[in-house]
C-alpha atoms as a PDB file:
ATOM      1  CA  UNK A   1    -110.850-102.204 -18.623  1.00  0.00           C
ATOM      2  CA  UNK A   2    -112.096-105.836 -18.076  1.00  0.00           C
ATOM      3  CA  UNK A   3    -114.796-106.593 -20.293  1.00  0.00           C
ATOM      4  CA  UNK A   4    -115.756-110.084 -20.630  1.00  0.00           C
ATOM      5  CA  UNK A   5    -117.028-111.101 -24.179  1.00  0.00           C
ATOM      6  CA  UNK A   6    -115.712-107.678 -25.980  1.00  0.00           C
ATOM      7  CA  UNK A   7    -113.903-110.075 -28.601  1.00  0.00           C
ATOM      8  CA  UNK A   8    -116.313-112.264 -29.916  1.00  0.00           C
ATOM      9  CA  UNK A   9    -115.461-115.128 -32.452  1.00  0.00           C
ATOM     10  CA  UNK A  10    -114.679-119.056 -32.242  1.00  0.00           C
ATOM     11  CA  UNK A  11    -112.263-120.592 -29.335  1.00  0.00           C
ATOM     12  CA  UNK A  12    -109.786-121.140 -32.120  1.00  0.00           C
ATOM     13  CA  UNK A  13    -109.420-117.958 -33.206  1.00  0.00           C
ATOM     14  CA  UNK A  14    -105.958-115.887 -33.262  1.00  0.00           C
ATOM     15  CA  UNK A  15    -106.957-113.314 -30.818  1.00  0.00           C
ATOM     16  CA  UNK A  16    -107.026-115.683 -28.527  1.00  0.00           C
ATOM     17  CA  UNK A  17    -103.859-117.350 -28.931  1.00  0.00           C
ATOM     18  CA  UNK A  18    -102.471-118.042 -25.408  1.00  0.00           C
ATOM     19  CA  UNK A  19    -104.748-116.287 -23.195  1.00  0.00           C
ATOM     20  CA  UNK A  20    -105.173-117.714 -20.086  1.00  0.00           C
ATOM     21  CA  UNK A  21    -105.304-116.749 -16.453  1.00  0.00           C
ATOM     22  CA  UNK A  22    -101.629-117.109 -15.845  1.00  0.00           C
ATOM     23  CA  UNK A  23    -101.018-115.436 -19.034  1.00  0.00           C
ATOM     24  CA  UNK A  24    -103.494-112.031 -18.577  1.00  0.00           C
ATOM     25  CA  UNK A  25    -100.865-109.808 -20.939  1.00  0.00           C
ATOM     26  CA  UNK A  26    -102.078-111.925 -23.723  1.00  0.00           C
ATOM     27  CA  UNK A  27    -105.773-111.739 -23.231  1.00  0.00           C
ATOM     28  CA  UNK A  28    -107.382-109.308 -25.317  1.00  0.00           C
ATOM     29  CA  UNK A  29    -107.976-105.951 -23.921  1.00  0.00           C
ATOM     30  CA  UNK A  30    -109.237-102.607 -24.303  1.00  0.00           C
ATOM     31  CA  UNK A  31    -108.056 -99.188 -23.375  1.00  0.00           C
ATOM     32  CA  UNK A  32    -111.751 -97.168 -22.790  1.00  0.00           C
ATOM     33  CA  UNK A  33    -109.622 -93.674 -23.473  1.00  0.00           C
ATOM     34  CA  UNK A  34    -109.145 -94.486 -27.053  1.00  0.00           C
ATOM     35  CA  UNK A  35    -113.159 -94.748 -27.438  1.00  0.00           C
ATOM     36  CA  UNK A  36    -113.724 -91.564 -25.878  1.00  0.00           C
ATOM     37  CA  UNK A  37    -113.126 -89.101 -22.950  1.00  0.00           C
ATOM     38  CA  UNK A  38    -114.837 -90.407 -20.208  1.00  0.00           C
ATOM     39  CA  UNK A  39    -112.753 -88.525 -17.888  1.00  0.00           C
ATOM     40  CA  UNK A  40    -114.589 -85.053 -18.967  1.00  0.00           C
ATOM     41  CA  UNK A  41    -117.298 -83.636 -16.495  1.00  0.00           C
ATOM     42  CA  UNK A  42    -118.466 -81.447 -19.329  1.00  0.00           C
ATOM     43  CA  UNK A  43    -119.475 -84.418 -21.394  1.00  0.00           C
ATOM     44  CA  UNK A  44    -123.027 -86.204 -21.526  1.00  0.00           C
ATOM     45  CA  UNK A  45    -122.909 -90.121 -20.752  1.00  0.00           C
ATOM     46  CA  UNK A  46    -120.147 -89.705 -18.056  1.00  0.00           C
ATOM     47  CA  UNK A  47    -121.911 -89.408 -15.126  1.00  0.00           C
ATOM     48  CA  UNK A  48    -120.861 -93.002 -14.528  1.00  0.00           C
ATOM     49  CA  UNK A  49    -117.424 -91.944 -13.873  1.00  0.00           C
ATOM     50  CA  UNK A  50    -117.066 -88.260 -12.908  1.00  0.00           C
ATOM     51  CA  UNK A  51    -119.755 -88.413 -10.436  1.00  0.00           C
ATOM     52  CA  UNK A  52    -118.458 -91.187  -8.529  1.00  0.00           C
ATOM     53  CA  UNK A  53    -114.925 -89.923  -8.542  1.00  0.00           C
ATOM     54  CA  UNK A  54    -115.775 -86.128  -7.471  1.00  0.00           C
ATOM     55  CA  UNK A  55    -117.824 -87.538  -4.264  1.00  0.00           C
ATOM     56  CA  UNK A  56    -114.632 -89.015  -3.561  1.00  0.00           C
ATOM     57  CA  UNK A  57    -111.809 -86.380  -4.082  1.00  0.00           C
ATOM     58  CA  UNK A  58    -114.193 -83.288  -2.983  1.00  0.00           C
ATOM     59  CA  UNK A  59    -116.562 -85.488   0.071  1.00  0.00           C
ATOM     60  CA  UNK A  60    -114.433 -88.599   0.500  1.00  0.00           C
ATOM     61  CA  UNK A  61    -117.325 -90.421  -0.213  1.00  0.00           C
ATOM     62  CA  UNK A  62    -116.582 -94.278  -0.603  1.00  0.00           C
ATOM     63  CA  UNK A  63    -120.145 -95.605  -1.186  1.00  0.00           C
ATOM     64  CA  UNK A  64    -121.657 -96.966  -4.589  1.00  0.00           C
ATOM     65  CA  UNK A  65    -122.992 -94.359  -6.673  1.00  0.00           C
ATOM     66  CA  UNK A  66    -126.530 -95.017  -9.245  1.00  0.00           C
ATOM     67  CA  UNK A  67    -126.519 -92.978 -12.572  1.00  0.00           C
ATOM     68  CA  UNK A  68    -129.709 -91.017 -13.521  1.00  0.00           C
ATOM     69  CA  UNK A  69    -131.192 -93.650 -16.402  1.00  0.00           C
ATOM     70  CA  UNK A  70    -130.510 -93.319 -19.914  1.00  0.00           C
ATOM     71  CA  UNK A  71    -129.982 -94.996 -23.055  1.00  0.00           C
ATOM     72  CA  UNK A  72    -126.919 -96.886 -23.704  1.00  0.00           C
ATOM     73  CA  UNK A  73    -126.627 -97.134 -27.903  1.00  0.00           C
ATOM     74  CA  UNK A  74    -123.095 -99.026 -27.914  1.00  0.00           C
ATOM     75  CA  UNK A  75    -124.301-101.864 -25.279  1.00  0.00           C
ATOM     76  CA  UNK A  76    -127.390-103.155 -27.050  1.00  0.00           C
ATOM     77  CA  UNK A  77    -129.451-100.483 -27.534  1.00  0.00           C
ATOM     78  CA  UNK A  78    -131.221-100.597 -24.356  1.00  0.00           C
ATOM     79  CA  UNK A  79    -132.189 -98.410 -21.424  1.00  0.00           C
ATOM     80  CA  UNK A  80    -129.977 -98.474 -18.484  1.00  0.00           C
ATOM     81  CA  UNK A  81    -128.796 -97.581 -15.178  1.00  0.00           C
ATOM     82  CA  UNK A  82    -125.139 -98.140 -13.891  1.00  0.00           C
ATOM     83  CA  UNK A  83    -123.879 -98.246 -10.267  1.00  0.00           C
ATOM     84  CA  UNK A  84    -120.165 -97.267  -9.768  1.00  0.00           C
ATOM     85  CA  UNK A  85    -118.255 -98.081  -6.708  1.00  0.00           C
ATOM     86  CA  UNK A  86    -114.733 -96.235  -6.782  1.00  0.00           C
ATOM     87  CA  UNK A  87    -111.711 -98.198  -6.652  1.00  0.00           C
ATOM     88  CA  UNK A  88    -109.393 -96.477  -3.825  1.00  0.00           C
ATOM     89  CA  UNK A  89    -105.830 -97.631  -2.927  1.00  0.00           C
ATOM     90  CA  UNK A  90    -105.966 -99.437   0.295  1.00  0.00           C
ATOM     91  CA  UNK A  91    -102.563 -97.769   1.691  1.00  0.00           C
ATOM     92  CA  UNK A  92    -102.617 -93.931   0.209  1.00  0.00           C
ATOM     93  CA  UNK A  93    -106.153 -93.669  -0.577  1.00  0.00           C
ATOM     94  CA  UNK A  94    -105.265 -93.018  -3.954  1.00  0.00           C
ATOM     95  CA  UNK A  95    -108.290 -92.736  -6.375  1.00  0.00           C
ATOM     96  CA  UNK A  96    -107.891 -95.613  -8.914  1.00  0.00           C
ATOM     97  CA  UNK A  97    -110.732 -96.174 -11.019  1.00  0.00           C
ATOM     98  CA  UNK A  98    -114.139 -97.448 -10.866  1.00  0.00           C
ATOM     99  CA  UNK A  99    -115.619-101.003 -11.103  1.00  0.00           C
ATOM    100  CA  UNK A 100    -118.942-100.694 -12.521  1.00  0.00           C
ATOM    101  CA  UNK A 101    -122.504-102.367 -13.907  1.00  0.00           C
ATOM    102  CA  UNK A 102    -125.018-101.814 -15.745  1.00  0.00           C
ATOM    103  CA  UNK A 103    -128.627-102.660 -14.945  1.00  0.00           C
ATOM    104  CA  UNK A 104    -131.595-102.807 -17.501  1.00  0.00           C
ATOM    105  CA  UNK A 105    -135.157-100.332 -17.291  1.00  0.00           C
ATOM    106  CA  UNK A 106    -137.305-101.855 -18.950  1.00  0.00           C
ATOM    107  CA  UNK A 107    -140.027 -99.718 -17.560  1.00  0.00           C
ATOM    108  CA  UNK A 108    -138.275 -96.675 -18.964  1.00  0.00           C
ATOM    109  CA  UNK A 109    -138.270 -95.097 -22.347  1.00  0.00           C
ATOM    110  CA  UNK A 110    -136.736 -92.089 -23.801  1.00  0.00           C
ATOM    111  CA  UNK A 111    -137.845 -89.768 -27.310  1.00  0.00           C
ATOM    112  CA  UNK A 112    -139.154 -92.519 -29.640  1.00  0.00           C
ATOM    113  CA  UNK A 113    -139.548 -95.447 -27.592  1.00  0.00           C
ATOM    114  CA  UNK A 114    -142.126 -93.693 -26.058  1.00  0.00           C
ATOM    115  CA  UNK A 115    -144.447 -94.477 -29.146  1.00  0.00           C
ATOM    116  CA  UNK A 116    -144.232 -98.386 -27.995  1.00  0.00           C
ATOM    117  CA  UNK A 117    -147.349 -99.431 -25.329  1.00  0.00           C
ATOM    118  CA  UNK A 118    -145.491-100.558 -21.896  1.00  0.00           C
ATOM    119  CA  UNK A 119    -147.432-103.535 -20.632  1.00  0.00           C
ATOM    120  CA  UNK A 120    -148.056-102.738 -16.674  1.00  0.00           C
ATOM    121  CA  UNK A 121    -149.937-106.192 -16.411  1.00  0.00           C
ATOM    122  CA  UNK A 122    -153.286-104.125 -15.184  1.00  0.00           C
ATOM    123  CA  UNK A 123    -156.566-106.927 -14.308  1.00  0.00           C
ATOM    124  CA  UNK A 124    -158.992-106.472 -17.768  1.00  0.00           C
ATOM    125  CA  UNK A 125    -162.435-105.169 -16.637  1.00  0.00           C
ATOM    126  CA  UNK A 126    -163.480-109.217 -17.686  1.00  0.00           C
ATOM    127  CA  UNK A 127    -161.453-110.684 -14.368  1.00  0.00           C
ATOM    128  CA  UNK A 128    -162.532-107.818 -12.366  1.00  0.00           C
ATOM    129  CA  UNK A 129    -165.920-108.617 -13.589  1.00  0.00           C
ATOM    130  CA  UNK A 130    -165.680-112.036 -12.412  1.00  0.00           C
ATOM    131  CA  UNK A 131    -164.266-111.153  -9.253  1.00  0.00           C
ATOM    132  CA  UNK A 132    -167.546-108.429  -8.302  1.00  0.00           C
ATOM    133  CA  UNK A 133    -169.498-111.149  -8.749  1.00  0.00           C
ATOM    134  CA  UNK A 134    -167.740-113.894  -6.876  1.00  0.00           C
ATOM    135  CA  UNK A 135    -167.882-111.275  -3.981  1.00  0.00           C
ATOM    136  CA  UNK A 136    -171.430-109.950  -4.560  1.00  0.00           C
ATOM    137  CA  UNK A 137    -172.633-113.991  -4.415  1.00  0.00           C
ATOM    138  CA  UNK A 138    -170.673-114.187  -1.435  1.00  0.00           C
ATOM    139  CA  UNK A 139    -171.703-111.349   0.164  1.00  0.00           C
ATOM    140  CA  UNK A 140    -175.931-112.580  -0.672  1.00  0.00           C
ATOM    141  CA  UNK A 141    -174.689-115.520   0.759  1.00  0.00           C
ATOM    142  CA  UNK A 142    -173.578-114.401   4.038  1.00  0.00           C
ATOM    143  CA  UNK A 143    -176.344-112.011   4.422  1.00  0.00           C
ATOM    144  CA  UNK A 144    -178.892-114.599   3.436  1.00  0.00           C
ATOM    145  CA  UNK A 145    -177.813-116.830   6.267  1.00  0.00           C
ATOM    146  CA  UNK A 146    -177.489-113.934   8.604  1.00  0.00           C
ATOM    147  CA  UNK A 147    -181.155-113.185   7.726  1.00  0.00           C
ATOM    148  CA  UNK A 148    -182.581-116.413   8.305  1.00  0.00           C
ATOM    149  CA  UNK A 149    -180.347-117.208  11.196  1.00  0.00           C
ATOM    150  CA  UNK A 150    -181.925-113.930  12.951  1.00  0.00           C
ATOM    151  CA  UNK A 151    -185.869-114.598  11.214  1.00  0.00           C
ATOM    152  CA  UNK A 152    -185.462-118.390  13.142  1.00  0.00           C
ATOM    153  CA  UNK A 153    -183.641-117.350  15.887  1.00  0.00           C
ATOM    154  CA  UNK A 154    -186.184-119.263  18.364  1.00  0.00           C
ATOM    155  CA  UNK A 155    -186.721-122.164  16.539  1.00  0.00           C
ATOM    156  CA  UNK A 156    -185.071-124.586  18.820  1.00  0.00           C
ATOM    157  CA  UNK A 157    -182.304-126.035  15.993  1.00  0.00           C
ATOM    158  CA  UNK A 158    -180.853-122.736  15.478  1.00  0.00           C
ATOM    159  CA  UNK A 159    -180.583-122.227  19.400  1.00  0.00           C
ATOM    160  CA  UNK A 160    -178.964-125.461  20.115  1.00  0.00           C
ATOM    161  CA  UNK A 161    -176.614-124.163  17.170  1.00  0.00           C
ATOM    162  CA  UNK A 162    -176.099-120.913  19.438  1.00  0.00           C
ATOM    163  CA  UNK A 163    -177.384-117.955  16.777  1.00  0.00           C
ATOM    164  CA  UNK A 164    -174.738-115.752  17.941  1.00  0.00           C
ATOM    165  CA  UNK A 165    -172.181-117.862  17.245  1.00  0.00           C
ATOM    166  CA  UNK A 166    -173.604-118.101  13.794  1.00  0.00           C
ATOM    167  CA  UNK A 167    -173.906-114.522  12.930  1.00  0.00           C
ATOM    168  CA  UNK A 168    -170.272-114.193  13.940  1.00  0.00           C
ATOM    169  CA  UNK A 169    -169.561-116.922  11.424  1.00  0.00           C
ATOM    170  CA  UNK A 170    -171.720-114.324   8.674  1.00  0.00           C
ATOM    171  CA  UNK A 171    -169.732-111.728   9.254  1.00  0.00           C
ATOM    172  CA  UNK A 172    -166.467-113.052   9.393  1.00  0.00           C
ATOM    173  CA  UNK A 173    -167.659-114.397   5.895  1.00  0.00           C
ATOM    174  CA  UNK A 174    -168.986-111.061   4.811  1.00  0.00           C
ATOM    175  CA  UNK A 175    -165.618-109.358   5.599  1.00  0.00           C
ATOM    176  CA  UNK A 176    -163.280-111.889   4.163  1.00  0.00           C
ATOM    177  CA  UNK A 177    -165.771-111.565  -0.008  1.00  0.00           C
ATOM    178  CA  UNK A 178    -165.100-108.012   0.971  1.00  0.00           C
ATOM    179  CA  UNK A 179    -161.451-107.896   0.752  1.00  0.00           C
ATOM    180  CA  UNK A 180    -161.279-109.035  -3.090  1.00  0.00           C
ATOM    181  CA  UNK A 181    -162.535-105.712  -3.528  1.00  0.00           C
ATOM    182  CA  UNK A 182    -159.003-103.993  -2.660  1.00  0.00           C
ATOM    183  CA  UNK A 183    -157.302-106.429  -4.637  1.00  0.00           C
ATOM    184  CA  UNK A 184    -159.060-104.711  -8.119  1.00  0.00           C
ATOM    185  CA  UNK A 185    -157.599-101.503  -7.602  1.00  0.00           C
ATOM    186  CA  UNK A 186    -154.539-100.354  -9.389  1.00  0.00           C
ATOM    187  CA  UNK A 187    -152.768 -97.046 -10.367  1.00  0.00           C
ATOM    188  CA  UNK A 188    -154.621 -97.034 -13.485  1.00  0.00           C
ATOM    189  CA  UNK A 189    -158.070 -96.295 -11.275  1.00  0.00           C
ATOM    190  CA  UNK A 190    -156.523 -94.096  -8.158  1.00  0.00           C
ATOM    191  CA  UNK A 191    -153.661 -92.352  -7.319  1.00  0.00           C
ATOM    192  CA  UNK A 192    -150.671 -93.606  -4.956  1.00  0.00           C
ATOM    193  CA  UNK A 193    -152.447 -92.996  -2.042  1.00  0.00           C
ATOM    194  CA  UNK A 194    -155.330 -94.604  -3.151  1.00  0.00           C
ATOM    195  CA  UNK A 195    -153.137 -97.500  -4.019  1.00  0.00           C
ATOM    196  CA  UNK A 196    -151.630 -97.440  -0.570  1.00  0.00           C
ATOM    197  CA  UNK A 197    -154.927 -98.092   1.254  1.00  0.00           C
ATOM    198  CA  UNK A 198    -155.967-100.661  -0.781  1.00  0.00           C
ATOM    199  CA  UNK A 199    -153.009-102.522   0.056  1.00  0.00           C
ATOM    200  CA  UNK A 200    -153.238-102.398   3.751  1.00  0.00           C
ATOM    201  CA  UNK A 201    -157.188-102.715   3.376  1.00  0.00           C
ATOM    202  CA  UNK A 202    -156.526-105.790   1.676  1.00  0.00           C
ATOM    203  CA  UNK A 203    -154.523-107.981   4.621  1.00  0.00           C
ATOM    204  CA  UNK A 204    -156.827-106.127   7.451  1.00  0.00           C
ATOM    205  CA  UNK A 205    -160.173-107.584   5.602  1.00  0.00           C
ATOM    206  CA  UNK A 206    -158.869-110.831   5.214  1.00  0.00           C
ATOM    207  CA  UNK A 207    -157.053-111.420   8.432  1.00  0.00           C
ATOM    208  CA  UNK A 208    -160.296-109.735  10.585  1.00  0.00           C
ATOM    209  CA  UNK A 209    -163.135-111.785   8.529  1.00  0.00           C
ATOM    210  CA  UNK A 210    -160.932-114.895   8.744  1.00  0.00           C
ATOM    211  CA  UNK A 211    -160.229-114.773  12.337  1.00  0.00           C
ATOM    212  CA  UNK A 212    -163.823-114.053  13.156  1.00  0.00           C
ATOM    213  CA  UNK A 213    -164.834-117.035  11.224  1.00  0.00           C
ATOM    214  CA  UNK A 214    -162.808-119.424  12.910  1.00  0.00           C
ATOM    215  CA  UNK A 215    -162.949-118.319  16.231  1.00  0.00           C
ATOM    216  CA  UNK A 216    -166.726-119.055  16.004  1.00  0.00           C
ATOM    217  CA  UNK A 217    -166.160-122.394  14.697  1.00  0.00           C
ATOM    218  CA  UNK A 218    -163.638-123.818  16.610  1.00  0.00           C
ATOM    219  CA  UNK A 219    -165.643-121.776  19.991  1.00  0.00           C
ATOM    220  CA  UNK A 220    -168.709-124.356  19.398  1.00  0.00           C
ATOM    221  CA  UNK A 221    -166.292-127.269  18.587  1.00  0.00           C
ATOM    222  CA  UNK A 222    -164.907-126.446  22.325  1.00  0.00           C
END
């Protein structure tokens, strides 16, 4: 087994005594069988092994293969996945081995871990506070001129301004404040599929209000 950094210690230390990459045989190395049987399908934690080797000798299945998560205590105590990709001889399709690595999930956590508070970075009712009112003034905003736009509709400013051209501009307005609404919803206030429709409502908001905007504003420039 290559593992890089299994013996630890200073440069000048005796394990290391000419090791180098045209002298491999006296690098220091580790035989994986002497730590345990990895090779057993009956044991727990060799799913990184067995599972990619029986796809191949019973399917002939070549691909990568992603263990189920779990908790790795003799690689730092953390919560992993591994993806193994079998080794197979090129000429009689031997199966050699597997080349493998290990991935960290954070997200995960398994019997007491579970006691710790995972951080999923949700917006604190303050921001999304903030926001509803950013949008709400925007909103008055855009109404407000849409109101007086249509109140002074004949007053002969606001027709040389073309009114419909400026109520086009209010509710291109109105619809972009809308779409920070979407943006405050998370998994911790609907379920996935609420989630999903915020997310599309999000770009459709912004992209419709903006283009109406603009298209107002650069029609009157033209």
């Amino acid at each position: 087994m290559y593992s890089p950094f299994a013996f630890r210690g200073p440069p000048n230390e005796s394990v290391y005594k000419n090791c180098s990459r045209d002298q491999p045989e006296f690098c220091p190395s580790l035989d994986l069988a002497h730590a345990y049987d990895y090779v057993n399908v009956t044991m727990d934690g060799n799913e990184w092994y067995t599972a990619p080797r029986c796809l191949y000798l019973r399917d002939g299945i070549r691909t990568g293969y992603w263990t189920s998560p779990y908790f790795d205590a003799n690689a730092g105590e953390i919560n992993v996945v591994t993806c193994s990709q079998p080794i197979i001889a090129h000429s009689s399709g031997k199966f050699l081995g597997v080349a493998t690595i290990d991935i960290t999930v954070d997200a995960l956590c398994y019997g007491d871990q579970c006691g710790t508070a995972v951080d999923y970075n949700y917006l604190s009712v303050e921001i999304q506070s903030v926001g509803f009112v950013f949008v709400a003034v925007a909103m008055v905003c855009a109404l407000g001129c849409g109101v007086w736009t249509q109140v002074y509709s004949k007053d002969r400013v606001v027709i040389a301004s073309q009114p419909f051209f400026l109520r086009l501009i209010c509710c291109g307005c109105l619809i972009m404040a809308s779409s920070i609404i979407p943006l405050s919803i998370d998994d911790g206030i609907v379920d996935a599929d609420g989630c999903s429709i915020a997310c599309m409502a999000f770009p459709w908001l912004l992209s419709i209000g903006f283009t109406a905007t603009f298209s107002a504003l650069f029609s009157k420039i033209w």
